[in-house]
C-alpha atoms as a PDB file:
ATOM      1  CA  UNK A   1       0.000   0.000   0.000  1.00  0.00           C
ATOM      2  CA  UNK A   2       1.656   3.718  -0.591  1.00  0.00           C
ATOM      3  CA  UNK A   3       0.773   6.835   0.447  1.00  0.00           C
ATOM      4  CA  UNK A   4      -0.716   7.927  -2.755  1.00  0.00           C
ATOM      5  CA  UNK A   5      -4.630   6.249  -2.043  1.00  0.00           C
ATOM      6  CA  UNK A   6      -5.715   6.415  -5.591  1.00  0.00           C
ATOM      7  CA  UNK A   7      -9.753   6.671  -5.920  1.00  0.00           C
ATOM      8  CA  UNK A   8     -11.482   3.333  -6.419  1.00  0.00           C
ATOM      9  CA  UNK A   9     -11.870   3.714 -10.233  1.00  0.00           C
ATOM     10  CA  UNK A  10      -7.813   3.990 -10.244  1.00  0.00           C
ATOM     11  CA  UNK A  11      -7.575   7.730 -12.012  1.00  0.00           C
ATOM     12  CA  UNK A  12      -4.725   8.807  -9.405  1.00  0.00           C
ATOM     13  CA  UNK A  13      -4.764  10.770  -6.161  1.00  0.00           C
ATOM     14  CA  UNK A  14      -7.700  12.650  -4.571  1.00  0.00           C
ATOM     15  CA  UNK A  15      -8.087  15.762  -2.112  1.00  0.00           C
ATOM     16  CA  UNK A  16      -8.837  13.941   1.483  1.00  0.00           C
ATOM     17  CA  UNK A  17     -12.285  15.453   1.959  1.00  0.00           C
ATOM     18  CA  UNK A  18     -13.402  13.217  -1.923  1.00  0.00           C
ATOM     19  CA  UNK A  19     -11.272  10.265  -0.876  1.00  0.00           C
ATOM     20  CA  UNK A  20     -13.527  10.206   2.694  1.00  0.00           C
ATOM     21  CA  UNK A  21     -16.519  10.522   0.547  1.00  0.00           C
ATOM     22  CA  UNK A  22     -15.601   7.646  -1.795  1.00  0.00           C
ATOM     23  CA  UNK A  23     -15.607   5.254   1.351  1.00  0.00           C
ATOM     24  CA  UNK A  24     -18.243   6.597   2.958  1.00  0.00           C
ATOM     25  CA  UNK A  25     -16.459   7.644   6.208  1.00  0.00           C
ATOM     26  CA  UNK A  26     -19.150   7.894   8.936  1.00  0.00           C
ATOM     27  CA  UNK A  27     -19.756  11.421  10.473  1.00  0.00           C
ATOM     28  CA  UNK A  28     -20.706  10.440  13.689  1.00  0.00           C
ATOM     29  CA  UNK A  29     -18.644  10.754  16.487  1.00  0.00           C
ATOM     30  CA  UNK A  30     -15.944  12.680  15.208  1.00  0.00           C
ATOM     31  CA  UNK A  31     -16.444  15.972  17.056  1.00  0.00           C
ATOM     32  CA  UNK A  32     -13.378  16.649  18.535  1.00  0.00           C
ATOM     33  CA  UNK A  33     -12.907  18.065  22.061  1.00  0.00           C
ATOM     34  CA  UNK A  34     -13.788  21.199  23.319  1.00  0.00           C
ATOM     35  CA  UNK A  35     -15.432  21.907  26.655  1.00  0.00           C
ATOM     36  CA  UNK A  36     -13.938  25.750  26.656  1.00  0.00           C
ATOM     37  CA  UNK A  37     -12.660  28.233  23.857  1.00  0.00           C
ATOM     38  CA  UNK A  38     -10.142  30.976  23.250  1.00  0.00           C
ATOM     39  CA  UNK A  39     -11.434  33.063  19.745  1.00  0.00           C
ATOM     40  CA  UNK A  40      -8.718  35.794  18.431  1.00  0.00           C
ATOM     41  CA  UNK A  41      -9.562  37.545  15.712  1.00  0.00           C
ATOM     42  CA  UNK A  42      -6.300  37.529  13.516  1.00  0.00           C
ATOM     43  CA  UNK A  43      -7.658  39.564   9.954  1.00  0.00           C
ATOM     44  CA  UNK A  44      -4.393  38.745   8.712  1.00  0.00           C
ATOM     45  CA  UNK A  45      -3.130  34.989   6.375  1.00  0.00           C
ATOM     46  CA  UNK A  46      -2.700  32.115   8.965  1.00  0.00           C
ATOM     47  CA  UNK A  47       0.492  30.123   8.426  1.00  0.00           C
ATOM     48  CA  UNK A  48       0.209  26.408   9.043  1.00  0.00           C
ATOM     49  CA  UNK A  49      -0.706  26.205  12.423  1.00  0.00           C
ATOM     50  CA  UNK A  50      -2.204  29.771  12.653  1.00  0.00           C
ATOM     51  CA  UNK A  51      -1.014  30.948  16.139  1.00  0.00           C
ATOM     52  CA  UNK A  52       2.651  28.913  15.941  1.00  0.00           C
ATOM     53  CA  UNK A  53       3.684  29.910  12.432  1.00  0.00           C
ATOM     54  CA  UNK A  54       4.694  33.062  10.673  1.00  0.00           C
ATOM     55  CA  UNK A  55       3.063  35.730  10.303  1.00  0.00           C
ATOM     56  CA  UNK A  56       1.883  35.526  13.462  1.00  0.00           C
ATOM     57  CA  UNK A  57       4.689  36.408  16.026  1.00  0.00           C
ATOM     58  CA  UNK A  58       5.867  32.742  17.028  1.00  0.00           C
ATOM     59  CA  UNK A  59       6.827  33.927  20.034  1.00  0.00           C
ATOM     60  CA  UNK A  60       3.762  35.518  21.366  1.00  0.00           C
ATOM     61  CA  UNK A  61       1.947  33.014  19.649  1.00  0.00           C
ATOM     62  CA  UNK A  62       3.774  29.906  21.446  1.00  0.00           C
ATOM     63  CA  UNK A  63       3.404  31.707  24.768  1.00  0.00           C
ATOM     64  CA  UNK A  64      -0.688  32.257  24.032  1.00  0.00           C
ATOM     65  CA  UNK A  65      -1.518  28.999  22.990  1.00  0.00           C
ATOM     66  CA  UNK A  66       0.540  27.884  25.662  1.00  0.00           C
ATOM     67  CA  UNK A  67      -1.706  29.584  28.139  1.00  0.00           C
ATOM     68  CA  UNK A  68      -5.157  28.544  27.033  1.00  0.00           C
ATOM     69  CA  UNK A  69      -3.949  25.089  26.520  1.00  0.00           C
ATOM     70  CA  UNK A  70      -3.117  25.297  30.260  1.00  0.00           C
ATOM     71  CA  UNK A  71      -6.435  26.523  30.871  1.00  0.00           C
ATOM     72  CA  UNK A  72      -8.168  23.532  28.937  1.00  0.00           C
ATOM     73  CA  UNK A  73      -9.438  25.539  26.587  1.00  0.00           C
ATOM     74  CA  UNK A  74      -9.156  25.220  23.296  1.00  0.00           C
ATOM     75  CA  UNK A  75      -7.491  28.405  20.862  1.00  0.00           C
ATOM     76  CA  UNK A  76      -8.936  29.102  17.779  1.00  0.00           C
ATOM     77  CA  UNK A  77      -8.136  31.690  15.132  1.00  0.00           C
ATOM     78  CA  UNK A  78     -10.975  33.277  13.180  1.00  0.00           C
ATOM     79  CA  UNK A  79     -11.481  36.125  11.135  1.00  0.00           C
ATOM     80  CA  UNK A  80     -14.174  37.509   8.888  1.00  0.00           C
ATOM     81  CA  UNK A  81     -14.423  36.036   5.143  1.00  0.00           C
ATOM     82  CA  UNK A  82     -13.868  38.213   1.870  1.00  0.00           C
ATOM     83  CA  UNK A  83     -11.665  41.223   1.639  1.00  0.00           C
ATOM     84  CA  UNK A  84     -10.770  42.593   4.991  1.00  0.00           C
ATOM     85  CA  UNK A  85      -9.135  46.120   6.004  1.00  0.00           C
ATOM     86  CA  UNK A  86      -5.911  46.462   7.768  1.00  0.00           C
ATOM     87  CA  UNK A  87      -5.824  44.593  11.744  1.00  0.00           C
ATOM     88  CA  UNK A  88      -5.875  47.911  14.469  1.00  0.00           C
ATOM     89  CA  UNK A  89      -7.253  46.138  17.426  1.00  0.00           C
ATOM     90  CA  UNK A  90      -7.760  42.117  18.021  1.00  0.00           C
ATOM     91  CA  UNK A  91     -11.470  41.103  18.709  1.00  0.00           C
ATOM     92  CA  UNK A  92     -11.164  37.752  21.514  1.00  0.00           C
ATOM     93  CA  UNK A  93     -13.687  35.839  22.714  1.00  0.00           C
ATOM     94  CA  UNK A  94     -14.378  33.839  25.892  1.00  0.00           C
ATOM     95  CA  UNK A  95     -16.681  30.545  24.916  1.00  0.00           C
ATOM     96  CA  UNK A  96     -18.159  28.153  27.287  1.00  0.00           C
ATOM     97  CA  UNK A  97     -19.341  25.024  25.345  1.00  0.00           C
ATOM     98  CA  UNK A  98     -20.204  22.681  28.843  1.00  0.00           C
ATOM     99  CA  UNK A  99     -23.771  21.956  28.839  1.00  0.00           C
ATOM    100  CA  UNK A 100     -25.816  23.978  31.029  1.00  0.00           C
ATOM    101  CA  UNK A 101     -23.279  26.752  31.014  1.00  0.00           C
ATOM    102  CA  UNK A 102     -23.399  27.682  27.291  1.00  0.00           C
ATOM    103  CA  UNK A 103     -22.095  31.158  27.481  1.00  0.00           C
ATOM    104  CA  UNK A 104     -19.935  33.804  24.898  1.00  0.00           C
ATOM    105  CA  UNK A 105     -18.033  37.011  26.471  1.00  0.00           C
ATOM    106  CA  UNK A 106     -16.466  39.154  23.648  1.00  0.00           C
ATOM    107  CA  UNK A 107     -13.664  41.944  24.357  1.00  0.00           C
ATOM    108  CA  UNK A 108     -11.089  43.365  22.590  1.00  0.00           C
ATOM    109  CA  UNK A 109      -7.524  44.958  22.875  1.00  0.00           C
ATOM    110  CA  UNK A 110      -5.316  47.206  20.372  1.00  0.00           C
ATOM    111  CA  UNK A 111      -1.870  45.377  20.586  1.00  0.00           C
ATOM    112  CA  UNK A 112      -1.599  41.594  20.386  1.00  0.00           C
ATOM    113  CA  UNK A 113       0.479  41.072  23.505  1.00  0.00           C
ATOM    114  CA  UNK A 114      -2.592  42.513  25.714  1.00  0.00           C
ATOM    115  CA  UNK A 115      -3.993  38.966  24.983  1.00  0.00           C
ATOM    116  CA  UNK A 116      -1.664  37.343  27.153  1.00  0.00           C
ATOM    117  CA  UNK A 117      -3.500  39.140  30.068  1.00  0.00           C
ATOM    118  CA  UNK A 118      -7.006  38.519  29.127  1.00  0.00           C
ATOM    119  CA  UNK A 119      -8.361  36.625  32.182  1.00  0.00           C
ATOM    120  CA  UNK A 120      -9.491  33.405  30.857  1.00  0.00           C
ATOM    121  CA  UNK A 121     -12.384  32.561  33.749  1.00  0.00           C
ATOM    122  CA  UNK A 122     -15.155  34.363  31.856  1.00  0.00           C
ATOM    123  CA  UNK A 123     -14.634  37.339  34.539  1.00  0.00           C
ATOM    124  CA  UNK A 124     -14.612  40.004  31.749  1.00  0.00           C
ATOM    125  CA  UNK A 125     -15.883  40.853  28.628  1.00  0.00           C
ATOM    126  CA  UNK A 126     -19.040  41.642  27.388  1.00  0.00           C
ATOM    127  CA  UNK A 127     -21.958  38.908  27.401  1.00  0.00           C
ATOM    128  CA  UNK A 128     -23.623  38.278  24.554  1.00  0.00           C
ATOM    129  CA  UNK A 129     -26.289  36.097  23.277  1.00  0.00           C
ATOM    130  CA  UNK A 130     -25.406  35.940  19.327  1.00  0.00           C
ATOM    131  CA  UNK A 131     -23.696  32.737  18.594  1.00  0.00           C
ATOM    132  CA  UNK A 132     -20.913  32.485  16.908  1.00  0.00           C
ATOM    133  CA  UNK A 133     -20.569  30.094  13.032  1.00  0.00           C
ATOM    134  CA  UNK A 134     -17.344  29.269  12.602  1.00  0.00           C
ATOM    135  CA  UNK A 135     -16.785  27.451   9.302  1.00  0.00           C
ATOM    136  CA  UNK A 136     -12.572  25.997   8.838  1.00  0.00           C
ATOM    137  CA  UNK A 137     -11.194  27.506   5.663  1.00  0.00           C
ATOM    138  CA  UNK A 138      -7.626  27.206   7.100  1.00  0.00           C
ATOM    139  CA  UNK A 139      -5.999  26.789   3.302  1.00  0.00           C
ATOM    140  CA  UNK A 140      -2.102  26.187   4.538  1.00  0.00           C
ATOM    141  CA  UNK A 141      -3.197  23.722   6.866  1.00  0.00           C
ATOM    142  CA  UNK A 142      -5.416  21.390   4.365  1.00  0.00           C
ATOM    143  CA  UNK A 143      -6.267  22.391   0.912  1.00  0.00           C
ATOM    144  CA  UNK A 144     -10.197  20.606   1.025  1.00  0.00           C
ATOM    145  CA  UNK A 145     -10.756  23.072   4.152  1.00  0.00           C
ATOM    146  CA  UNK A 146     -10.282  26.040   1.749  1.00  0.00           C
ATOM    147  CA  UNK A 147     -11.751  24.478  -1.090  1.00  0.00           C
ATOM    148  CA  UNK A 148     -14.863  23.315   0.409  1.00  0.00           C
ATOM    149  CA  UNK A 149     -14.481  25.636   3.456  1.00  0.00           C
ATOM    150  CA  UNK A 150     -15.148  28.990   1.826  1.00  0.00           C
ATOM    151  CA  UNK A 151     -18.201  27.876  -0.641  1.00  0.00           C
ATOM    152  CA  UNK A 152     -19.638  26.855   2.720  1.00  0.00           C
ATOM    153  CA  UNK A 153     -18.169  30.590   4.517  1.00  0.00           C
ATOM    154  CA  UNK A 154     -19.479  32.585   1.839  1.00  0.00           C
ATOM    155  CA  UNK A 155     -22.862  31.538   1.597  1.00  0.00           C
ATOM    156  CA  UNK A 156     -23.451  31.353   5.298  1.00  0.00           C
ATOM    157  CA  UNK A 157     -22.425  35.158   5.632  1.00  0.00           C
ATOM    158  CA  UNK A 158     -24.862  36.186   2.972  1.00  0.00           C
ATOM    159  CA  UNK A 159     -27.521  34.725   5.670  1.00  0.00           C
ATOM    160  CA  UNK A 160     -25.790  35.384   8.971  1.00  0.00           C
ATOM    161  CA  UNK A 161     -22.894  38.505   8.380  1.00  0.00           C
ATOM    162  CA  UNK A 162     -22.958  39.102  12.307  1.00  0.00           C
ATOM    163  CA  UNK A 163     -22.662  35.558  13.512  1.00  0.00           C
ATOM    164  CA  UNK A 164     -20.132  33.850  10.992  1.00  0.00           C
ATOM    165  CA  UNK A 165     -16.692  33.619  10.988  1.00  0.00           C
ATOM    166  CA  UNK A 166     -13.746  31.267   9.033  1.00  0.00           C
ATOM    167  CA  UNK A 167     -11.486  29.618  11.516  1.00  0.00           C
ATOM    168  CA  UNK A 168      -8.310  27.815  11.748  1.00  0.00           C
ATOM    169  CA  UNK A 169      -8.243  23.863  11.878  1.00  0.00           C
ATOM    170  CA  UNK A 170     -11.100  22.225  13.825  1.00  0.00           C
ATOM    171  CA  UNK A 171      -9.968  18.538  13.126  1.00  0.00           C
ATOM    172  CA  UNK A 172     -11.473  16.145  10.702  1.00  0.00           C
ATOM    173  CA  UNK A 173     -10.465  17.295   7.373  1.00  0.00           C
ATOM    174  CA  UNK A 174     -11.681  14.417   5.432  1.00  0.00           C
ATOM    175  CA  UNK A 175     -15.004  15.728   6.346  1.00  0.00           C
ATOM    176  CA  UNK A 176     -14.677  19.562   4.670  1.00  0.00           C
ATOM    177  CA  UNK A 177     -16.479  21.180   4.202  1.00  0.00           C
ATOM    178  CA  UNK A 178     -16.486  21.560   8.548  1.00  0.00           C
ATOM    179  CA  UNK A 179     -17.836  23.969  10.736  1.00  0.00           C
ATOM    180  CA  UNK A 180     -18.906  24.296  14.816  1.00  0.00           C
ATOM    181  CA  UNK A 181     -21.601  26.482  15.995  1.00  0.00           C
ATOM    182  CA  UNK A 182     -21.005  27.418  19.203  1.00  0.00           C
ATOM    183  CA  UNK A 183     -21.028  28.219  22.189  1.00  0.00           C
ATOM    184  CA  UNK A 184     -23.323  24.665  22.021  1.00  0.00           C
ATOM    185  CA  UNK A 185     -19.854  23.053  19.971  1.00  0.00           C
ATOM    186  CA  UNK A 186     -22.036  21.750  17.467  1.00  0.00           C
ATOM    187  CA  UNK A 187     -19.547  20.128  14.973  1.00  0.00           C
ATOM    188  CA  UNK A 188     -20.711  19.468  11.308  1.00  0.00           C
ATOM    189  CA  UNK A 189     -19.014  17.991   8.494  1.00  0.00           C
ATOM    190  CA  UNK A 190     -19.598  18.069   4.607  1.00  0.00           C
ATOM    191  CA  UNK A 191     -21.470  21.215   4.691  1.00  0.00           C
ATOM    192  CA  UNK A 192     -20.887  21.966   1.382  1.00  0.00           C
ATOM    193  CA  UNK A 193     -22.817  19.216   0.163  1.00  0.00           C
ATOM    194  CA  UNK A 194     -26.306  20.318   2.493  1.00  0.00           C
ATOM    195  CA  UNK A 195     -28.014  23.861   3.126  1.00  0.00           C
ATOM    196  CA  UNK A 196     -25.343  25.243   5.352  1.00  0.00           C
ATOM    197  CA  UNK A 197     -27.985  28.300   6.417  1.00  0.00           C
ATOM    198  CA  UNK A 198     -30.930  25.262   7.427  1.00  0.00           C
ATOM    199  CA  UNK A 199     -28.308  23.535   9.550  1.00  0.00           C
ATOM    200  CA  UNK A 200     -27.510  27.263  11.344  1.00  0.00           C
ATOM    201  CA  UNK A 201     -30.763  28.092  11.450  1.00  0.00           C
ATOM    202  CA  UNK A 202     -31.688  24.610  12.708  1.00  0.00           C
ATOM    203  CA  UNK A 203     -29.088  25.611  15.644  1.00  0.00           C
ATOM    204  CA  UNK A 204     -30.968  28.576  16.505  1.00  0.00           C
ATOM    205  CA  UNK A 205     -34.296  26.564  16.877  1.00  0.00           C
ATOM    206  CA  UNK A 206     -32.517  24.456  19.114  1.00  0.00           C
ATOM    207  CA  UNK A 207     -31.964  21.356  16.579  1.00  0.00           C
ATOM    208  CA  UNK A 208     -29.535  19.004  15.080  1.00  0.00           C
ATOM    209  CA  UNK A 209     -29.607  18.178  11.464  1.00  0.00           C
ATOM    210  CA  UNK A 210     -28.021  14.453  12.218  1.00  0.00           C
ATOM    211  CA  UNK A 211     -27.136  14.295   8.459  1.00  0.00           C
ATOM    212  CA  UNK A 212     -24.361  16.201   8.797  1.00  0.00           C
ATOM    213  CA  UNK A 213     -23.800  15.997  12.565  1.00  0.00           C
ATOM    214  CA  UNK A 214     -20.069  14.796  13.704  1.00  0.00           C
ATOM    215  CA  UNK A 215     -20.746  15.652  17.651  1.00  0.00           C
ATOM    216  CA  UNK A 216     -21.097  18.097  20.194  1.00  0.00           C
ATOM    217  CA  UNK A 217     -17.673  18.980  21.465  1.00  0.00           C
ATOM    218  CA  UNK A 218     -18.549  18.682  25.347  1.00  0.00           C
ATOM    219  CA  UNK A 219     -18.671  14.737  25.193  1.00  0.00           C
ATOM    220  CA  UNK A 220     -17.048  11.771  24.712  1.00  0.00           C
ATOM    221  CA  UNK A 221     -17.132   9.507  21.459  1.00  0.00           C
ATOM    222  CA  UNK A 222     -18.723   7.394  23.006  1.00  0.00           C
ATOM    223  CA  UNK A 223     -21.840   9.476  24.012  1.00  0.00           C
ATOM    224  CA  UNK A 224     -21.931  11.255  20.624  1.00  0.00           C
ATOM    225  CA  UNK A 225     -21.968   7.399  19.171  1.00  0.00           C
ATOM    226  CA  UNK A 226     -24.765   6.507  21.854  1.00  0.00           C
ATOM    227  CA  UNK A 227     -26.377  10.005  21.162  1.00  0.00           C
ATOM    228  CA  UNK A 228     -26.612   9.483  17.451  1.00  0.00           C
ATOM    229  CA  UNK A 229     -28.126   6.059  17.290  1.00  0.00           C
ATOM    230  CA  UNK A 230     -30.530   7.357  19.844  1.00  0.00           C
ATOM    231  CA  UNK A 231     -32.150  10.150  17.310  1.00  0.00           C
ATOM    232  CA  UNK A 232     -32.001   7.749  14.593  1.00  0.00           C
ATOM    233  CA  UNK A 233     -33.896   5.141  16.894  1.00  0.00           C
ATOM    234  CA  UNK A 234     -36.365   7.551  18.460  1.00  0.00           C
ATOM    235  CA  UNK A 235     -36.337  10.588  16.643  1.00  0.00           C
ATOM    236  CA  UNK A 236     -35.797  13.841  19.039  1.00  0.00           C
ATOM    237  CA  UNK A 237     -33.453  15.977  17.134  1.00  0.00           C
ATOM    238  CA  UNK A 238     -33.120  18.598  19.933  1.00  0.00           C
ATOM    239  CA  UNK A 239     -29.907  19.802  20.497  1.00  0.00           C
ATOM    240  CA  UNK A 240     -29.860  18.201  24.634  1.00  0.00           C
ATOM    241  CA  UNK A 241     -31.831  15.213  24.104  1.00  0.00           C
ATOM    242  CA  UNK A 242     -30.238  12.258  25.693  1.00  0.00           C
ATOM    243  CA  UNK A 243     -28.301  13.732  27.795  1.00  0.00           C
ATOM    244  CA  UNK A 244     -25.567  10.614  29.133  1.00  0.00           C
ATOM    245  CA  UNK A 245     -26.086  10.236  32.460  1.00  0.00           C
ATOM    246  CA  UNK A 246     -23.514   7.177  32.798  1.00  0.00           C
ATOM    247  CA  UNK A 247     -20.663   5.344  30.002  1.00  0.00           C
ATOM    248  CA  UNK A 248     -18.917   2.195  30.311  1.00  0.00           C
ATOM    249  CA  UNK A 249     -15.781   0.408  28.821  1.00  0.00           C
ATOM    250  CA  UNK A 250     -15.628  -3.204  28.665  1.00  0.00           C
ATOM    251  CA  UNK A 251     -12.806  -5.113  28.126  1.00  0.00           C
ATOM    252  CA  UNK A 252     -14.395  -7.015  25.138  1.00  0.00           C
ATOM    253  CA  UNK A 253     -14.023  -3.495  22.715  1.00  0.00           C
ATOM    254  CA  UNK A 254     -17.691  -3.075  23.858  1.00  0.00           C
ATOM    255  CA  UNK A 255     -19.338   0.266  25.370  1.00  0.00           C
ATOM    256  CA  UNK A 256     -22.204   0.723  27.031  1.00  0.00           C
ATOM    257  CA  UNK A 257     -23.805   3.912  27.612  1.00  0.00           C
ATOM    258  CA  UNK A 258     -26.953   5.305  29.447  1.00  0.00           C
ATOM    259  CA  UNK A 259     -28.951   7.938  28.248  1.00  0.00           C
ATOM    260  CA  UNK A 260     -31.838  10.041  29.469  1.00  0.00           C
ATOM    261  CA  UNK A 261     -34.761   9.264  27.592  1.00  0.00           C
ATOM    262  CA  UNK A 262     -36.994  12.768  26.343  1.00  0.00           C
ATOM    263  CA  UNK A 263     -40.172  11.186  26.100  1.00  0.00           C
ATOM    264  CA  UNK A 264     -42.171  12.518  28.403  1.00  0.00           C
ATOM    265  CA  UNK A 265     -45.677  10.669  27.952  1.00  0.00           C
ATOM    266  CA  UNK A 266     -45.131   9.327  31.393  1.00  0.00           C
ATOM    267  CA  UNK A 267     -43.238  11.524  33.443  1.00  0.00           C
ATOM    268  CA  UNK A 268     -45.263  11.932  36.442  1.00  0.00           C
ATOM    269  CA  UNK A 269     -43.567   8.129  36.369  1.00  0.00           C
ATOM    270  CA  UNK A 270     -40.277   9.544  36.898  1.00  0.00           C
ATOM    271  CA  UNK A 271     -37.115   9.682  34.211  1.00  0.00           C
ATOM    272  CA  UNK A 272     -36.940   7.407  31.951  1.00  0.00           C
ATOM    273  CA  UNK A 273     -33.351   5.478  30.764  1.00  0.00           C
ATOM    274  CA  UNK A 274     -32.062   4.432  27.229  1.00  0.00           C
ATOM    275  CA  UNK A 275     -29.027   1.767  27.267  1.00  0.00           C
ATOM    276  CA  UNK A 276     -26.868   1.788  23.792  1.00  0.00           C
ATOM    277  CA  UNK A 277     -24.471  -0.961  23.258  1.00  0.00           C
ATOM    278  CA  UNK A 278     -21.764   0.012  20.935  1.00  0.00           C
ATOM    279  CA  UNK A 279     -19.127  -1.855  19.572  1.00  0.00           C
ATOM    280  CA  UNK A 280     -15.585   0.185  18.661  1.00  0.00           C
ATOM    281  CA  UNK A 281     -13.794  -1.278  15.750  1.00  0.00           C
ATOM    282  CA  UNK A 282     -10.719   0.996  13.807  1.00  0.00           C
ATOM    283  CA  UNK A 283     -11.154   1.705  10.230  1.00  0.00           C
ATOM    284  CA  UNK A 284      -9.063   0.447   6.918  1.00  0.00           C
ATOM    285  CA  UNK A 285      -5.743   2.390   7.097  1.00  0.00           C
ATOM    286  CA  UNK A 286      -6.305   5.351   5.525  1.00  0.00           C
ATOM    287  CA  UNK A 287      -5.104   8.929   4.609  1.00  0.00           C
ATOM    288  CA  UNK A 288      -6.928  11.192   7.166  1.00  0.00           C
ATOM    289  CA  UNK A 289      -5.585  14.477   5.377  1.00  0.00           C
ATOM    290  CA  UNK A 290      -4.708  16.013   2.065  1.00  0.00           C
ATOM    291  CA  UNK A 291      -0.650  16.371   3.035  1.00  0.00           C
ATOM    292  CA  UNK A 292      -0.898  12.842   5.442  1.00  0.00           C
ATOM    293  CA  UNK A 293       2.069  10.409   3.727  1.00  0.00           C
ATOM    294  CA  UNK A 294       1.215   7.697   6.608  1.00  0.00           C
ATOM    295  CA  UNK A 295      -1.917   5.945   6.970  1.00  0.00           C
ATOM    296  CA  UNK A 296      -3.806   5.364   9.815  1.00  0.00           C
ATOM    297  CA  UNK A 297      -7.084   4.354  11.209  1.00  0.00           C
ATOM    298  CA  UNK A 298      -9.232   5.821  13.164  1.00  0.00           C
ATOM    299  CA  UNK A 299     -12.186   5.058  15.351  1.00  0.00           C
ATOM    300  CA  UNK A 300     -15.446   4.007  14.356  1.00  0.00           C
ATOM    301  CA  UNK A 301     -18.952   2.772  15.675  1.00  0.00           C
ATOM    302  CA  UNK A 302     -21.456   0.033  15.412  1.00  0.00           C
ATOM    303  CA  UNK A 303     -24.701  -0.681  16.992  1.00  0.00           C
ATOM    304  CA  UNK A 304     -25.084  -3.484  19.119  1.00  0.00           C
ATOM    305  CA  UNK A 305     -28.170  -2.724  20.596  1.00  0.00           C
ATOM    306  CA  UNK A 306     -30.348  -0.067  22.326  1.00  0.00           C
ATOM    307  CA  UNK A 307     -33.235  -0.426  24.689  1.00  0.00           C
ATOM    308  CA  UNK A 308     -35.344   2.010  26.621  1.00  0.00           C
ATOM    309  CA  UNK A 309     -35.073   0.826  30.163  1.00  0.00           C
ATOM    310  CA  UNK A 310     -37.122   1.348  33.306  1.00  0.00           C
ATOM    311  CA  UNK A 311     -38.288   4.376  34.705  1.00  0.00           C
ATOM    312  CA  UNK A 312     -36.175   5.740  37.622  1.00  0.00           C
ATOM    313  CA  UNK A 313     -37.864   6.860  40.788  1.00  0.00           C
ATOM    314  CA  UNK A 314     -37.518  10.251  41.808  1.00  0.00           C
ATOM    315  CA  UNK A 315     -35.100   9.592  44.649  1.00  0.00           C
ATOM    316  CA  UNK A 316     -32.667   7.426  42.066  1.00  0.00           C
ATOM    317  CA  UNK A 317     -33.290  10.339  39.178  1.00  0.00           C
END
């Protein structure tokens, strides 16, 4: 096997994002983690790794991402799409993606270096209740995220100017055209082939478009597996249905998670459980990006079963 991966009618080498198509890579349960988030606005062309490589200062950049990484939170570059006027001040925002706490705090200073003294505990800043679209079109880091990344950019600005954003790498670029809506962490992959204004506006009616859904970036793999085979199952697509309440590893490769169930026809009975068996197997080896020269495999899911279970009492609930 070499590292070229022709496509499966043998023409030669494909972009990562139509070689993932080809085999049908599944969506869910790829959201990568993200339980907190550090947004800087930086106008400006993002080297590889947008905060670490020129022309970003590598310095200040090392020492910033070094900070918010501390803080397990998660840095992110963004910056508005289409032609942009010289950078005079640097827009940051504070994001809280844990469920329950779902917050955004925006502020802003005039010289990059102020950034390294931005408390990152959500202490300051201005609250704000406009989410925030962030769609990857991070070009030097995968060419499929720019590709497929700004078709999906430029028509969700026409809808939503105030809310959207590109963004450096979110992970997953097989699955470009990708893009989180936060602060929820909604993470959504091949956006380019759906209605990338539905699936926002979807968000702001408190839905999931499963389609397209990868994962929310507060939990596991394992609950975003459960998660998605519940909605497929039983149909709630609102964005905290099933919430886990408990996940298990076996030593067999086997997982088995608990969910809360959201039907309510009987809930002067009490809450109500639903118990997903998955199975975790690892993919073919495969090229997971467009510049990857070693394969790998990653995770994947199956369904071994899932069962709505009980109804807790109020003292166990």
């Amino acid at each position: 096997m070499t590292a070229s991966e022709p496509s499966s009618d043998g023409t030669g080498w494909l972009p990562c994002s139509d070689r993932s198509r080809e085999r049908d890579d599944p969506l869910a349960a790829t959201g990568s983690r993200g339980l907190q988030w550090f947004l800087v606005e930086v106008s400006g062309p993002w080297g590889t790794r947008a905060f670490l490589d020129p022309p970003f200062d590598e310095e200040l950049g090392r020492a910033l991402v070094t900070r918010i990484e501390a803080a397990g939170m998660r840095p992110l570059a963004i910056r508005r799409t289409g032609r942009r006027p010289a950078q005079h001040s640097w827009k940051w925002a504070v994001v809280d993606s844990r469920p329950g706490q779902e917050s955004v705090r925006w502020g802003e200073v005039t010289e990059p270096r102020e950034l390294l003294d931005v408390p990152l505990d959500g202490s300051t800043g201005v609250a704000s209740d406009r989410p925030i679209f962030c769609v990857c079109a991070h070009a030097r880091h995968d060419q499929c995220c720019a590709v497929r990344g700004r078709q999906v950019v430029t028509r969700l600005a026409e809808a939503f100017p105030e809310e959207t954003w590109e963004c450096s790498h979110l992970g997953g670029d097989r699955f470009a055209g990708t893009m989180v809506l936060l602060p929820h962490g909604l993470y959504y992959g091949r956006v380019d082939d759906g209605d990338a204004e539905g699936i926002a506006q979807s968000y702001l009616d408190g839905r999931v478009q499963e389609r397209f859904f990868r994962g929310r970036s507060s939990l596991t793999h394992p609950v975003q597996a459960a998660q998605h085979f519940a909605r497929l199952e039983y149909g709630d697509d609102h964005i905290d249905a099933y919430a886990p309440i408990e996940e298990h590893w076996h030593d067999s490769g086997t997982w088995t998670v608990v969910l809360s169930d959201s039907d309510t026809d009987r809930a002067d009975d009490g809450p109500r459980t639903i118990t997903v068996e998955l199975a975790e197997a690892l993919s073919e080896p495969l090229l997971s990006t467009c510049s990857a020269t070693r394969f790998g495999q990653v995770r994947q899911w199956r369904l071994a079963s899932i069962t709505r279970g009980r109804w807790l009492s109020r003292q166990e609930a």
